[in-house]
Protein backbone atom coordinates (compact mmCIF):
# COMPACT_ATOMS: atom_id res chain seq x y z
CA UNK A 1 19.25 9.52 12.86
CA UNK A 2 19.90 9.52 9.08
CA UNK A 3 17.27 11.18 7.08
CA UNK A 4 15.66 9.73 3.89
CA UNK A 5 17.67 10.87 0.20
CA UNK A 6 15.66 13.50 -1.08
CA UNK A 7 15.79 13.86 -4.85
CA UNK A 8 14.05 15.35 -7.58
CA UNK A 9 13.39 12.76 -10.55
CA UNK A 10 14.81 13.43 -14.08
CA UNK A 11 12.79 14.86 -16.43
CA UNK A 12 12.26 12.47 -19.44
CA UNK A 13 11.71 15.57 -21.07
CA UNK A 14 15.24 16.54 -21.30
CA UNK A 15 18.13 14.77 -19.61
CA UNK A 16 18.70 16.61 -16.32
CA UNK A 17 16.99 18.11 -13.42
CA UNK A 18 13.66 20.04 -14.14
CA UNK A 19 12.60 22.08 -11.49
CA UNK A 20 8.74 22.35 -13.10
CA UNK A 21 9.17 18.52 -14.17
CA UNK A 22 8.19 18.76 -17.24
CA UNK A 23 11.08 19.45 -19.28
CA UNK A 24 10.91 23.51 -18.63
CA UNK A 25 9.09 24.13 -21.73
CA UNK A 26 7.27 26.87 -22.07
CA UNK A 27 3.68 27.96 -20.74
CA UNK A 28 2.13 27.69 -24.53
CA UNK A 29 4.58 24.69 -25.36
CA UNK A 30 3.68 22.90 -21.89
CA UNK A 31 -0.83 23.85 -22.67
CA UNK A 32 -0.11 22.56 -26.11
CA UNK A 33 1.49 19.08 -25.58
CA UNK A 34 -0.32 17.97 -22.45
CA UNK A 35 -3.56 19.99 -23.58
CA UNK A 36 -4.13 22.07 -20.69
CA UNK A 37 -6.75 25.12 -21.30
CA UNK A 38 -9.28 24.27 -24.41
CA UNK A 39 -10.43 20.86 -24.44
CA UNK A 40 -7.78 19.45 -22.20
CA UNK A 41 -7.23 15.28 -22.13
CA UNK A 42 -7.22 15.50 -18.03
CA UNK A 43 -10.40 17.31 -17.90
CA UNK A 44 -11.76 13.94 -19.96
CA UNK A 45 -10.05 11.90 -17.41
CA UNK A 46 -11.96 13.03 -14.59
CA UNK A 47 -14.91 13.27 -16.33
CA UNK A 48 -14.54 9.91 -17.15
CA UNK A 49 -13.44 8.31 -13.61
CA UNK A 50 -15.97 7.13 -11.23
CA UNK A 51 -19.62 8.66 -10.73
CA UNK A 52 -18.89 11.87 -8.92
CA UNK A 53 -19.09 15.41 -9.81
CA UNK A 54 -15.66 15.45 -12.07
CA UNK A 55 -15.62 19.32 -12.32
CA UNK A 56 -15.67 20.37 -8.45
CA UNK A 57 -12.89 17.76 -8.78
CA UNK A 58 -11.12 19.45 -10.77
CA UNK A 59 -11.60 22.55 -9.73
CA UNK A 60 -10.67 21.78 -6.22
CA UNK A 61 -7.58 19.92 -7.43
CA UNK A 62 -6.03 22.42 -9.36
CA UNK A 63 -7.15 24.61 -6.52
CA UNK A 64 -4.95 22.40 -4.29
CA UNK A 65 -2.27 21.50 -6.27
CA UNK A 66 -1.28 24.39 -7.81
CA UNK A 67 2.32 26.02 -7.12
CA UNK A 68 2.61 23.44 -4.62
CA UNK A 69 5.09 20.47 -4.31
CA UNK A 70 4.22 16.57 -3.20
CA UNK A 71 6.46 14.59 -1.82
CA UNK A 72 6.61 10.88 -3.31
CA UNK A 73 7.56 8.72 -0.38
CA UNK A 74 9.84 5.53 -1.84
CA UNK A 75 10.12 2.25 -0.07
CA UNK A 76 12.86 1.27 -2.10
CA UNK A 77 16.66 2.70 -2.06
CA UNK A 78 17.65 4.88 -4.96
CA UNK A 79 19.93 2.63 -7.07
CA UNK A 80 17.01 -0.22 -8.12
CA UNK A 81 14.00 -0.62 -10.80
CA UNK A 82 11.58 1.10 -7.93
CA UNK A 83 13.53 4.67 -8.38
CA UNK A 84 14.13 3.91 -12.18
CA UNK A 85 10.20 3.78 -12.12
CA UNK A 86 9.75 6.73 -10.19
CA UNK A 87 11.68 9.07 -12.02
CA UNK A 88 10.40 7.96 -15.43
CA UNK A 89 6.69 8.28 -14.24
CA UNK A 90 6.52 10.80 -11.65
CA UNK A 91 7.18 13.92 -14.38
CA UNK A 92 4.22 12.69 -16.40
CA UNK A 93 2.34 12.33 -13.14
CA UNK A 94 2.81 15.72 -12.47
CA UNK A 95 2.20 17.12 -15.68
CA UNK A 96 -1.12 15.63 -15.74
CA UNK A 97 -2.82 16.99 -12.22
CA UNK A 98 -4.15 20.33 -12.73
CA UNK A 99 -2.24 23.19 -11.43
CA UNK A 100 1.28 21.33 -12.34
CA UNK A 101 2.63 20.77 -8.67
CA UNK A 102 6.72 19.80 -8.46
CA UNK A 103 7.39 15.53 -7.33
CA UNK A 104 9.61 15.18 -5.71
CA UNK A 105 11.25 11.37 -4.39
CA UNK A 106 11.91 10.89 -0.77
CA UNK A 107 13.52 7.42 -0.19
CA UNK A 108 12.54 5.64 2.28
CA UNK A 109 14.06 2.02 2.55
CA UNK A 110 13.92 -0.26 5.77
CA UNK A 111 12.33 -2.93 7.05
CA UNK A 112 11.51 -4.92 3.92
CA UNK A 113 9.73 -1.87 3.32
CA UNK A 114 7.30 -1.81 6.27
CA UNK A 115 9.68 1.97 7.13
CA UNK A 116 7.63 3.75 4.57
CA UNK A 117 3.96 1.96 5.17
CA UNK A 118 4.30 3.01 8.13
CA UNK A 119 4.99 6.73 8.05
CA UNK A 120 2.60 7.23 5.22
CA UNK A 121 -0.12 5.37 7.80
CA UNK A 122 0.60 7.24 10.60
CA UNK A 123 2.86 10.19 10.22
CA UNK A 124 2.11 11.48 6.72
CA UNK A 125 -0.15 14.77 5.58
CA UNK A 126 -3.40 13.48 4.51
CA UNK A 127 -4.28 16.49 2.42
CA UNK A 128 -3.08 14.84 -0.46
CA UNK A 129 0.67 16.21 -0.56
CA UNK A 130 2.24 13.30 -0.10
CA UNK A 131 1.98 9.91 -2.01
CA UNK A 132 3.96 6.65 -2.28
CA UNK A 133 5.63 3.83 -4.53
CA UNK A 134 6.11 0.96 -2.14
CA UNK A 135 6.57 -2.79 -2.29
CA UNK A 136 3.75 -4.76 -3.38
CA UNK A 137 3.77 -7.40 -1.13
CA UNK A 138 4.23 -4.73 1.88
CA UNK A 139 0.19 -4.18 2.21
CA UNK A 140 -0.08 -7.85 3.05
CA UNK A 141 2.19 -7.68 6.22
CA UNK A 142 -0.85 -7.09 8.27
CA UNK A 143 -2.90 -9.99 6.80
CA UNK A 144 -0.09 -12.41 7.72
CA UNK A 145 0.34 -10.61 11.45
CA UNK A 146 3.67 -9.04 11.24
CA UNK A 147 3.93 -7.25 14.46
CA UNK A 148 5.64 -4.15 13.12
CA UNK A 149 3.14 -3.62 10.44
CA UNK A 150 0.85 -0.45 12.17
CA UNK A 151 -1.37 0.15 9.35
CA UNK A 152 -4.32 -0.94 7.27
CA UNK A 153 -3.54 -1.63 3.58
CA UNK A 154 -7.48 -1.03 2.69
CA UNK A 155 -7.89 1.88 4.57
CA UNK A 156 -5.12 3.51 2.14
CA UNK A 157 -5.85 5.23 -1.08
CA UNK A 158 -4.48 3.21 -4.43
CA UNK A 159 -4.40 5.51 -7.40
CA UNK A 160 -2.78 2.44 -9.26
CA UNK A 161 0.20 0.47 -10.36
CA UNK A 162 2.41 0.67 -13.35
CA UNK A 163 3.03 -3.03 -13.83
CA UNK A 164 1.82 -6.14 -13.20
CA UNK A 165 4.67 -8.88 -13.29
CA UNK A 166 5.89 -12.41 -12.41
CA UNK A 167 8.53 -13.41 -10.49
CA UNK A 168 11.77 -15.14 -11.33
CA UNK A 169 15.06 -16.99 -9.47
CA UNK A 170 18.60 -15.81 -11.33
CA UNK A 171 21.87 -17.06 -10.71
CA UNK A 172 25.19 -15.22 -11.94
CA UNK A 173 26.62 -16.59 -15.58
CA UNK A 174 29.68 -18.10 -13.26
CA UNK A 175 27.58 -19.85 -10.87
CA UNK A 176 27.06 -23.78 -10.60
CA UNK A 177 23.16 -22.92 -10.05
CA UNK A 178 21.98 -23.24 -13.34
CA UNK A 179 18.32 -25.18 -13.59
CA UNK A 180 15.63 -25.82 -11.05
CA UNK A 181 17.18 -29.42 -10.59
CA UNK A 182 20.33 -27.60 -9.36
CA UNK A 183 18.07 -25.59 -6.35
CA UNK A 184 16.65 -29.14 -5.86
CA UNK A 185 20.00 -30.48 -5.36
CA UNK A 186 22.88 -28.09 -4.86
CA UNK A 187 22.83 -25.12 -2.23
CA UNK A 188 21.93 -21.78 -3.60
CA UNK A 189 23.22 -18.47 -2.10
CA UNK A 190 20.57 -15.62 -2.62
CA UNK A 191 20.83 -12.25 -1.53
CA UNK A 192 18.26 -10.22 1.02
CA UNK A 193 17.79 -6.90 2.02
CA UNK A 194 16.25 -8.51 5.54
CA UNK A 195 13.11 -9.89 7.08
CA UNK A 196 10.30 -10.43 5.73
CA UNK A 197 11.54 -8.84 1.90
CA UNK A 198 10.04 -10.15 -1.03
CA UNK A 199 13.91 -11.73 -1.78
CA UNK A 200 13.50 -13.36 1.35
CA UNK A 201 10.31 -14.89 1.79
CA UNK A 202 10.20 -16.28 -2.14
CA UNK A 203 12.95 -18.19 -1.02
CA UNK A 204 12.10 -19.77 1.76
CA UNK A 205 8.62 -20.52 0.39
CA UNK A 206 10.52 -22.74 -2.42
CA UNK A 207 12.27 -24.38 0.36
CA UNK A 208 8.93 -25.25 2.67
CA UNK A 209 6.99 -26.35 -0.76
CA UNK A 210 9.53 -27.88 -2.74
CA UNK A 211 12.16 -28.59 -0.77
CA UNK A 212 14.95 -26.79 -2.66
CA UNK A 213 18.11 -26.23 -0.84
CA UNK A 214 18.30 -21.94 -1.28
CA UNK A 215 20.08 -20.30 1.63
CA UNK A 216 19.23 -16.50 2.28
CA UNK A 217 22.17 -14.13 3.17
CA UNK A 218 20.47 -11.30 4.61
CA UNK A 219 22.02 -7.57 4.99
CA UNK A 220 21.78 -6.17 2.14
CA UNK A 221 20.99 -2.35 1.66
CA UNK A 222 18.12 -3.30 -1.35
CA UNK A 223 18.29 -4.61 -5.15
CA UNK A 224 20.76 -2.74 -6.50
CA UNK A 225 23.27 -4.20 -3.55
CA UNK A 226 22.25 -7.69 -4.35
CA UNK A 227 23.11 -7.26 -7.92
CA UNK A 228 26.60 -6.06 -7.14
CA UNK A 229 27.04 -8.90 -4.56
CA UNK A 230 26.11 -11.47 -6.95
CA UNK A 231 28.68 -9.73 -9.54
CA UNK A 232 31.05 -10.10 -7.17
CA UNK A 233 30.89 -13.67 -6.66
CA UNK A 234 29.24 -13.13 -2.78
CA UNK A 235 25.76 -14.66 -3.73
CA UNK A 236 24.58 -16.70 -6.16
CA UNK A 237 21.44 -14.83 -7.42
CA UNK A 238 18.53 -13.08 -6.19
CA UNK A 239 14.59 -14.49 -5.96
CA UNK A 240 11.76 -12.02 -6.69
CA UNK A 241 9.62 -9.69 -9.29
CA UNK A 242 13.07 -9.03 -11.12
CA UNK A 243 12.39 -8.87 -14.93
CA UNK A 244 11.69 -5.13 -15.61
CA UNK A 245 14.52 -4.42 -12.41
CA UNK A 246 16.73 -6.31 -14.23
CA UNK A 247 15.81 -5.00 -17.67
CA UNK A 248 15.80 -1.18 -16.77
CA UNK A 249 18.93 -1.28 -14.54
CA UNK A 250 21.02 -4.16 -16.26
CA UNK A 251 19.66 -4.36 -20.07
CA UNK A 252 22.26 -6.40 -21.34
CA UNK A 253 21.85 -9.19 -18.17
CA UNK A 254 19.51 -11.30 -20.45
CA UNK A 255 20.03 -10.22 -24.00
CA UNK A 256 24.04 -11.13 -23.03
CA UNK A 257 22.93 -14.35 -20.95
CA UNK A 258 24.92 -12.67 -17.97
CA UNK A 259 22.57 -14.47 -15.74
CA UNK A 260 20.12 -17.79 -15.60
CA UNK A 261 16.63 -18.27 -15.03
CA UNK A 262 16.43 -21.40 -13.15
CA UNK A 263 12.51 -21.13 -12.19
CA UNK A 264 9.19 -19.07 -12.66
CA UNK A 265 7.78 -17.93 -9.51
CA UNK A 266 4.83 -17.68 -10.88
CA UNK A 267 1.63 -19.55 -11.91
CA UNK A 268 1.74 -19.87 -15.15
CA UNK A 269 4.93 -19.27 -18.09
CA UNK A 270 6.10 -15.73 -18.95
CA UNK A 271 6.59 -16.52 -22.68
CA UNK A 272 10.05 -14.29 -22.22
CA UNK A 273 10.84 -17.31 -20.83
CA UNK A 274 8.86 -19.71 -22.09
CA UNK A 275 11.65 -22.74 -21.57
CA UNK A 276 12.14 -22.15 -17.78
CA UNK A 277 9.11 -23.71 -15.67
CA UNK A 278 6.59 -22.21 -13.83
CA UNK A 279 6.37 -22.94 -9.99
CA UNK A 280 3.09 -24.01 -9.82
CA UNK A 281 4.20 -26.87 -12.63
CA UNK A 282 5.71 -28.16 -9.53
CA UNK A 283 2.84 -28.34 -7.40
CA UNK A 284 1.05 -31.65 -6.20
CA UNK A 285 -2.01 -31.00 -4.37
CA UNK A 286 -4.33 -28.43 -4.55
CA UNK A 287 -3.44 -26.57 -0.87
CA UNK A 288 -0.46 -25.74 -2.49
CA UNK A 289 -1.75 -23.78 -5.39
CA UNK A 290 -4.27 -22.18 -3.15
CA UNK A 291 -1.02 -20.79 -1.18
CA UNK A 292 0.93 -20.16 -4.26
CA UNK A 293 -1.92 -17.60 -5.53
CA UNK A 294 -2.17 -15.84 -1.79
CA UNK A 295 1.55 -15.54 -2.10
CA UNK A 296 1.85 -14.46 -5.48
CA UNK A 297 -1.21 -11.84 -5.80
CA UNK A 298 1.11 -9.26 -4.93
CA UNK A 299 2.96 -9.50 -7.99
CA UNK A 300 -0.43 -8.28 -10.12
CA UNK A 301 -0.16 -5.06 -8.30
CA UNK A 302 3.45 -4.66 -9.14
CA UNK A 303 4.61 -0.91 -8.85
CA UNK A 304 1.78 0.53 -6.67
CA UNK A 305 1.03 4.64 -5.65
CA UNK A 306 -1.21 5.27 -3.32
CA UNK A 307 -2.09 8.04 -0.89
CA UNK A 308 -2.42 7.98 3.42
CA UNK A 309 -5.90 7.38 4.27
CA UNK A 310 -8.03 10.64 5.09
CA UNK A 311 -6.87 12.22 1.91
CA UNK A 312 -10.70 14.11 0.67
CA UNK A 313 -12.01 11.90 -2.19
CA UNK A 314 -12.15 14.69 -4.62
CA UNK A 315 -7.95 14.88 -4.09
CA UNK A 316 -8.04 11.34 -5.03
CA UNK A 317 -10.45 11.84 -7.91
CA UNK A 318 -8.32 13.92 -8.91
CA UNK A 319 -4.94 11.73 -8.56
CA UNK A 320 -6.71 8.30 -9.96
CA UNK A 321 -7.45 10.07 -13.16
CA UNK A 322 -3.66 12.10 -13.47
CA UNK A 323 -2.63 8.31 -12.56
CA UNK A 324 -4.49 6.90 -16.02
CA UNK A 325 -3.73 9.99 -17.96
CA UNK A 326 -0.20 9.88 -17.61
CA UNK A 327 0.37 6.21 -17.88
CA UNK A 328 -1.65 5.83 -20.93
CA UNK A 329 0.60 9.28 -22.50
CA UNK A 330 2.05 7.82 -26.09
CA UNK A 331 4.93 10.14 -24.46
CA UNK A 332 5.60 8.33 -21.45
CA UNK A 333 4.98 4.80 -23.25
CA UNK A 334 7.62 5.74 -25.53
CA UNK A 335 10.05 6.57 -22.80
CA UNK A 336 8.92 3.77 -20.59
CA UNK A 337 10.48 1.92 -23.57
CA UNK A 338 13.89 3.67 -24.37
CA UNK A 339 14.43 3.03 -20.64
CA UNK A 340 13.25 -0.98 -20.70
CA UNK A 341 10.52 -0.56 -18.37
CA UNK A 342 7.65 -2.74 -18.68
CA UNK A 343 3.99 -0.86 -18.65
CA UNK A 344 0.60 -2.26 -17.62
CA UNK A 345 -2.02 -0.15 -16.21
CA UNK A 346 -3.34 -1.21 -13.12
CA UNK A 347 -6.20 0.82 -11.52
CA UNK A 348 -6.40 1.73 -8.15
CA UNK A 349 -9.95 0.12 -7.98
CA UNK A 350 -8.12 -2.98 -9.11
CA UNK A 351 -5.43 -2.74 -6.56
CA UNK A 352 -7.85 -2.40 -3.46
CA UNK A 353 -10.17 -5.40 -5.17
CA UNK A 354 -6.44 -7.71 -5.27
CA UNK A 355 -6.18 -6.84 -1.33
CA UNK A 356 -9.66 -7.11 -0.49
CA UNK A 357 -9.95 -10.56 -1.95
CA UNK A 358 -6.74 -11.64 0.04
CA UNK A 359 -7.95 -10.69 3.10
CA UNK A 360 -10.53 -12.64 3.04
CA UNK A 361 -8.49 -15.86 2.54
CA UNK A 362 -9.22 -18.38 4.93
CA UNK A 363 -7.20 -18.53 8.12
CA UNK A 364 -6.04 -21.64 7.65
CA UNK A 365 -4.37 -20.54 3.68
CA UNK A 366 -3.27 -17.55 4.96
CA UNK A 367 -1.28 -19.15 7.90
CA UNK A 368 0.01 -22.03 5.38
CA UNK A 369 0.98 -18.88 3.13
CA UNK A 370 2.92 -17.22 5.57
CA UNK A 371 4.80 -20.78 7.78
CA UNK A 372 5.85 -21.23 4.15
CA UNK A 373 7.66 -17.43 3.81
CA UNK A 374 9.23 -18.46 7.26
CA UNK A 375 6.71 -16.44 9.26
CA UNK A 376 7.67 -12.73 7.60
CA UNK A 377 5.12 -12.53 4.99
CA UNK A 378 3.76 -9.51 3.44
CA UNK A 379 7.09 -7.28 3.38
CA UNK A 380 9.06 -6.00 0.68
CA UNK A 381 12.51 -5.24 -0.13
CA UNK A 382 14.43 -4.36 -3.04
CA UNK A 383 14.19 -2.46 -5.39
């Protein structure tokens, strides 16, 4: 059996390998930049999150944490925007729980990303060792009955997501799929890394709603492959939450007009691309936009962490407010930049509110919803 890659992310820090993650500055240098000792900006994180005691959470966190390494499950594959995330973030993340522990990534792609749920559900520590980046649309696998889904999104532990996004349909420069009147009327290749992934499902749910004529070829290792494929001529483009994928592993794809936008799966206009309609636009009764906001909640919880369930609350205390510190670092922001990723704080509160409210979704949306994604809803893939 192949094992999941194992890597250590790059520390923005410097440009290589840090085995302390944070740049291997020095014990003064590291207390000065990230404020540890004195009045320290993660002790004011925790006092600030939630209504519980913040300094046994502290205490017991840096208790916990310290000298010790967590693991960062992926559900991703190590070429796409998931890992370009991970390795950006996960240093800052690190620097900002008390008694510095070591990330490390552990990629773990399959299954449209239902592989990695799954371990961290039934399989992973719950002491608070290990976390996860995963798919955003993978917690909603159980809501639409996948049978290989074995866990319970709301029973997990969300610390947060880094982005909230829309999603988009491209087509290589050289193909003839140029507008959303070409989808409706010509056959469009687009690539899939299997089953119920997000590149999948998107897809088909234009085809059930719309009636547009895209044809999934299926196979593909994640994102990154897709890309190549459709470089190559194999596929015409790709369907899904591509825009900071595209713009952190690609940045001269839409500055360079490598590829078009032929349709906004989203419902309302990105004002990137404020000349290429929005989905819903197309939409004639109101059933339709009630399954076009089940289907595209996931994209509002774009880059999500969370922990196994079990994990003691203070852990997570603990984690939520490293979460906040770190993405809100003028440090990170400004690397989040250089490297073209796009930044919005979502809170893990906010994350288990977006799956709570989708699980209570009538029956009746919810099965519309998922007949529309060709019966595989609620998986990921990519990257």
């Amino acid at each position: 059996m192949l094992m999941p890659l194992i890597q250590e992310p790059t520390s923005p820090l410097r440009g290589e390998l840090a085995p302390d993650l944070i740049g291997g500055r020095s014990a003064v240098a590291q207390r000065r930049r990230f404020g540890w000792g004195g009045t320290t900006r993660y002790g004011a994180a925790v006092a600030a999150f939630a209504l519980m005691p913040s300094v046994a959470s502290a205490a017991s966190g840096e208790d916990f944490y310290k000298g010790r390494t967590v693991t960062m499950i992926m559900s991703a594959d190590a070429g796409g925007g998931y890992a370009s995330y991970a390795n950006a973030f996960s240093p800052y993340l690190a620097a900002h729980i008390p008694g510095k522990p070591r990330i490390v990534l552990q990629f773990m792609p399959g299954a449209g990303g239902l592989r990695a749920m799954n371990y961290l559900y039934t399989n992973a520590p719950k002491d608070g060792s290990m976390i996860a980046l995963v798919h955003s649309s993978v917690p909603y696998a159980p809501l639409y009955g996948l049978a290989a889904a074995k866990f319970d999104p709301r029973k997990m532990n969300w610390l947060g997501s880094i982005d909230a996004t829309s999603g988009i349909c491209v087509a290589w420069g050289t193909s003839k799929i140029k507008t959303w009147n070409d989808m409706m009327t010509k056959q469009y290749l687009v690539g899939s890394s299997g089953a119920g992934s997000q590149m999948e499902t998107l897809p088909m749910m234009l085809n059930k709603l719309f009636g547009t004529k895209n044809k999934v070829i299926s196979g593909y290792k994640g994102g990154n492959e897709v890309y190549l494929a459709m470089e190559r001529g194999e596929v015409d483009g790709r369907c899904g939450s591509l825009v900071s994928s595209i713009n952190s592993t690609r940045p001269d794809w839409f500055p360079q007009k490598k590829v078009t936008v032929q349709v906004q799966i989203a419902l309302e206009r990105d004002p990137a691309f404020a000349d290429v309609p929005a989905v819903v636009e197309f939409a004639k009764d109101a059933k339709t936009k009630q399954i076009l906001q089940l289907v595209l909640s996931p994209m509002a919880m774009d880059r999500p962490i969370l922990t196994p369930p079990g994990v003691p609350a203070d852990r997570v205390a603990v984690l939520r407010a490293a979460f906040h510190a770190a993405i809100v670092d003028p440090q990170f922001l400004a690397d989040a930049k250089k490297q073209r990723l796009e930044v919005k704080e979502v809170s893990g509160e906010k994350v288990a509110q977006i799956l709570a409210n989708a699980f209570m979704v009538p029956p009746e949306v919810v099965k519309a919803a998922n007949e529309a994604m060709g019966g595989s809803g609620g998986a990921g893939g990519g990257g």
